[in-house]
N, C-alpha and C. Protein backbone atom coordinates (compact mmCIF):
# COMPACT_ATOMS: atom_id res chain seq x y z
N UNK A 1 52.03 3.23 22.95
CA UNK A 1 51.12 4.03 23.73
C UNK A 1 49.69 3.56 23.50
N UNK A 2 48.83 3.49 24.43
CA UNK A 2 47.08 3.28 24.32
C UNK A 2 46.88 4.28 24.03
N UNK A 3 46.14 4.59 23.26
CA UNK A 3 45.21 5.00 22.76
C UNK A 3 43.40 4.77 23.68
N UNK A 4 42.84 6.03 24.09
CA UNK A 4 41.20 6.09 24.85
C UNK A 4 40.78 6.15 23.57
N UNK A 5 39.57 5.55 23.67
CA UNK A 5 38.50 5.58 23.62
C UNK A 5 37.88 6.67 23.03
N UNK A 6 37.78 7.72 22.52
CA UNK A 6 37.13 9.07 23.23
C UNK A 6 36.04 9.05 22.49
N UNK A 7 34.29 8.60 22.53
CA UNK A 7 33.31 8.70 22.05
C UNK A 7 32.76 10.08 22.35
N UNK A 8 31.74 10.55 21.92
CA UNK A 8 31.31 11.68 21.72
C UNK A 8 29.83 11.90 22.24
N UNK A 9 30.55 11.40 24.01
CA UNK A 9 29.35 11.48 24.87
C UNK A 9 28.80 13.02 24.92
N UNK A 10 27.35 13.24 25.00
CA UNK A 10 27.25 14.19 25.81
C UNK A 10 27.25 14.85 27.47
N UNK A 11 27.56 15.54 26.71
CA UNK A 11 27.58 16.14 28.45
C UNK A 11 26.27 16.78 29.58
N UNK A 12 26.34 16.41 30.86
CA UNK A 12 24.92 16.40 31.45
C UNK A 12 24.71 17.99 31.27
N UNK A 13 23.70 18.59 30.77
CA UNK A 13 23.21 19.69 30.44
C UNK A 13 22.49 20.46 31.97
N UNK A 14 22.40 21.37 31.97
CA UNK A 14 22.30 22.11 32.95
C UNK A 14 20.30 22.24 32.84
N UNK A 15 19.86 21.35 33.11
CA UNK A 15 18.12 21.67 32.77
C UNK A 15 17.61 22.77 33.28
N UNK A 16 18.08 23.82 33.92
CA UNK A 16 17.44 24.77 34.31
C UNK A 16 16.97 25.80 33.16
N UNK A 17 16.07 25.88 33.01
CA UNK A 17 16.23 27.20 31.50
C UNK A 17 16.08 26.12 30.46
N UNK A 18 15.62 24.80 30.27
CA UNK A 18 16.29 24.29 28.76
C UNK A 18 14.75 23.86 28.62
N UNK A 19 13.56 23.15 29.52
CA UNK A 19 12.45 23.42 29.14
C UNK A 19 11.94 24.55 28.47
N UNK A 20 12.17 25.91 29.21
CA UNK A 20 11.83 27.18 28.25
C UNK A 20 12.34 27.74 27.05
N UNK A 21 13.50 26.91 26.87
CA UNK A 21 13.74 27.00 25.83
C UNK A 21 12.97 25.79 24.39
N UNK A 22 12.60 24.61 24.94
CA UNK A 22 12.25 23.95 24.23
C UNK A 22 11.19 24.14 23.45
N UNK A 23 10.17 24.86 24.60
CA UNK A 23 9.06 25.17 24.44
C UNK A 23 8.71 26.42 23.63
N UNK A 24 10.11 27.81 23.73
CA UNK A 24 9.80 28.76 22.83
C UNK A 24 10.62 27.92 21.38
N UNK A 25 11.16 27.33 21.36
CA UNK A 25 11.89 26.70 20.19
C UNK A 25 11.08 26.22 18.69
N UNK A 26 9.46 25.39 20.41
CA UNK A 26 8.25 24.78 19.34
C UNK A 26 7.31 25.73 18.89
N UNK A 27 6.91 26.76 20.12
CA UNK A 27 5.91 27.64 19.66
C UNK A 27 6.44 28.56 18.56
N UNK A 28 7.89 29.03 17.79
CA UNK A 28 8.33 29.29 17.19
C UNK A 28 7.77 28.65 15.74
N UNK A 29 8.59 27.54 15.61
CA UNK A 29 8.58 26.09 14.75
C UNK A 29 7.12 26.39 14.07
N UNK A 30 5.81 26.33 15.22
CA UNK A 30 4.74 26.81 14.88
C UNK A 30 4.12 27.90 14.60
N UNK A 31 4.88 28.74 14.74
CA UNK A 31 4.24 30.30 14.04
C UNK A 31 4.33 29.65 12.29
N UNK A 32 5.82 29.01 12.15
CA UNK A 32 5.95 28.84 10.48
C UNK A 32 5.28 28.14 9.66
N UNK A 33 4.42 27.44 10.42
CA UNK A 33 3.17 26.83 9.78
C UNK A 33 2.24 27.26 9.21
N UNK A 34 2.38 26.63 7.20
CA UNK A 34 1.26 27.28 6.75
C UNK A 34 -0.10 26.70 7.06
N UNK A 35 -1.15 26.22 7.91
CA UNK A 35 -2.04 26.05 8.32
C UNK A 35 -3.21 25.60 6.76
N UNK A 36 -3.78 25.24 6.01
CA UNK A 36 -4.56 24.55 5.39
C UNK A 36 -5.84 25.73 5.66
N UNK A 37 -6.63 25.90 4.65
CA UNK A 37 -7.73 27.06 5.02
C UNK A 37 -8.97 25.66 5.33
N UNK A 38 -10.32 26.41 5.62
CA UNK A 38 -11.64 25.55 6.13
C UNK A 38 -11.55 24.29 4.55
N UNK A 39 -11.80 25.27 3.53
CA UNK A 39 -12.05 24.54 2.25
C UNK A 39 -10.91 23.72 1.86
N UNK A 40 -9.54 24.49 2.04
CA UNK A 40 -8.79 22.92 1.52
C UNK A 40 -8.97 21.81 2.67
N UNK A 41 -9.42 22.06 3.62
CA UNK A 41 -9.30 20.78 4.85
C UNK A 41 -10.67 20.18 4.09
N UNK A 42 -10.99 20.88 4.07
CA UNK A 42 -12.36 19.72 3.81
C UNK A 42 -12.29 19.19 2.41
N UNK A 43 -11.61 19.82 1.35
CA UNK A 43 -11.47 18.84 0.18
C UNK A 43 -10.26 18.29 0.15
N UNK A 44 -9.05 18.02 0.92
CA UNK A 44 -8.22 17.15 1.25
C UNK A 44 -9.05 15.81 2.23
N UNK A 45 -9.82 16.33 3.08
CA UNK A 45 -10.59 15.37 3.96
C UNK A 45 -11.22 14.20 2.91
N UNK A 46 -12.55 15.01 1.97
CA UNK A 46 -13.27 14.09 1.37
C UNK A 46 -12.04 13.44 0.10
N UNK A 47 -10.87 14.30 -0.11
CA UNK A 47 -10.66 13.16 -1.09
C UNK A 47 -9.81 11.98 -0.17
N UNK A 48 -9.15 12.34 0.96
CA UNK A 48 -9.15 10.95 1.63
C UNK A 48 -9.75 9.65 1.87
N UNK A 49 -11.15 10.30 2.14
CA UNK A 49 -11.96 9.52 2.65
C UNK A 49 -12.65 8.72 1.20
N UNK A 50 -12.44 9.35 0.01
CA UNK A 50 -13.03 8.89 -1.38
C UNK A 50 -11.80 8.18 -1.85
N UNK A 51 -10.68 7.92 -1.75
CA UNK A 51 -9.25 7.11 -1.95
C UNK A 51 -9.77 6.10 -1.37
N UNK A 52 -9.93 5.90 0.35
CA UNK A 52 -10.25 5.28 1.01
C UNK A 52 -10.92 3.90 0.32
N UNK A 53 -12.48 4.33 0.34
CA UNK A 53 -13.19 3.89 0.14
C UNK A 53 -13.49 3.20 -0.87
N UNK A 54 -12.21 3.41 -2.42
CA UNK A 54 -12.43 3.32 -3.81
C UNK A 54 -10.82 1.89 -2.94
N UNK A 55 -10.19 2.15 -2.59
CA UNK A 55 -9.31 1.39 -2.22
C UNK A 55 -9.64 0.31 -1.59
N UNK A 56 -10.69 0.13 -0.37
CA UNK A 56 -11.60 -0.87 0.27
C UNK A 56 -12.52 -1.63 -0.52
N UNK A 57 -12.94 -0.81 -1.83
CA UNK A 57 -13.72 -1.66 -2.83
C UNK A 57 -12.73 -2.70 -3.52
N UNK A 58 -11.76 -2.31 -4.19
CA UNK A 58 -10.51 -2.59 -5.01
C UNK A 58 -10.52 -3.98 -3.68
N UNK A 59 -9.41 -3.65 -2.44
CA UNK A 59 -9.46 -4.81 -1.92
C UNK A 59 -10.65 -5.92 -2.06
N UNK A 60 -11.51 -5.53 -1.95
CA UNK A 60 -12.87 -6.34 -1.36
C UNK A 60 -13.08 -7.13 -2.68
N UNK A 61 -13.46 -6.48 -4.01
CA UNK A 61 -13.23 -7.08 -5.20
C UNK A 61 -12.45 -8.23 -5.35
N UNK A 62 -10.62 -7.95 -4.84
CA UNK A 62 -10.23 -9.16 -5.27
C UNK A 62 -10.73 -10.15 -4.25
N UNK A 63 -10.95 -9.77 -3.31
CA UNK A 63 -10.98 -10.95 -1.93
C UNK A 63 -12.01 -11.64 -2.52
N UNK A 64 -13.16 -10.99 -3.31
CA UNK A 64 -14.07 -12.08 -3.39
C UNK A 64 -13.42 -12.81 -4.64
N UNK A 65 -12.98 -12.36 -5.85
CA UNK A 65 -12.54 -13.17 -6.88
C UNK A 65 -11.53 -14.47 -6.43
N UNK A 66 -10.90 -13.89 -5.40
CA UNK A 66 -9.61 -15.32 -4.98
C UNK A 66 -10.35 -16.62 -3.96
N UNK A 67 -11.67 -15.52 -3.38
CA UNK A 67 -12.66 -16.42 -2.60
C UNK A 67 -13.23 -17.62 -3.81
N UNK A 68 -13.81 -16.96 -4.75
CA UNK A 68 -14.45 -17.94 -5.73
C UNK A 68 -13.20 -19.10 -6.55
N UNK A 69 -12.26 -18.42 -6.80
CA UNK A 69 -11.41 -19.42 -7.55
C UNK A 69 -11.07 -20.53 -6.13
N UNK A 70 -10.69 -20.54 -4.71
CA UNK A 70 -10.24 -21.11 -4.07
C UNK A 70 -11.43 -22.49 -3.73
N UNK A 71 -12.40 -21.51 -3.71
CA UNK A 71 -13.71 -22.50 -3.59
C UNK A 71 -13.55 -23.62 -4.83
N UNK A 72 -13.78 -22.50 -6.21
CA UNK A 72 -13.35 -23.48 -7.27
C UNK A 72 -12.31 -24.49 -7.57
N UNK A 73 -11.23 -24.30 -6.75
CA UNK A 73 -10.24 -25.24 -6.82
C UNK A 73 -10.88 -26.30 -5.61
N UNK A 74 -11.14 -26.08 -3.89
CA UNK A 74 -11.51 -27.07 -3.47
C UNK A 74 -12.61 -28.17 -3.91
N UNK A 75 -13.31 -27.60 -4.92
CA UNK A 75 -14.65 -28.32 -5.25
C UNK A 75 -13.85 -29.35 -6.72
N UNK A 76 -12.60 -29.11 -6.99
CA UNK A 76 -12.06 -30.11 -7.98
C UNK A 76 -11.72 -30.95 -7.70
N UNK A 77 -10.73 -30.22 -6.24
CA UNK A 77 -10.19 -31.50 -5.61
C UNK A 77 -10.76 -32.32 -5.14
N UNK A 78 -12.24 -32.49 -4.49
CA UNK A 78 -13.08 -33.06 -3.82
C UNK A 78 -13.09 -34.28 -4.83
């Protein structure tokens, strides 16, 4: 005997009603949000932006140290 196939298509859904449902599903979803007050946004903000910036130094630091050794190596080879 064969044996189908039988994957675990879905089936075409009836869209009438399923936007409004999606939509009370999210505005729901979002009532449960604990929301961040003025002050933690803004000291989550600045310590982003102070990671950031301590991280862009860090890069920049080595870029110039590998800048100088590379220089230093072409000026041997010369």
């Amino acid at each position: 005997m064969e044996e189908k196939n039988t994957k675990n298509v879905p089936e075409k859904k009836n869209s009438k009603g399923s936007a409004k449902k999606f939509v009370n599903k999210h505005v729901g979803e979002f009532k449960k949000i604990i929301w961040p007050s003025k002050e933690e946004l803004f000291k989550q903000t600045v310590t982003v932006i102070c990671l950031s910036v301590i991280v862009a130094v860090i890069i920049w630091g080595y870029d110039e140290v590998f800048e100088y050794l590379y220089q230093a190596l072409i000026t041997l080879v010369k």
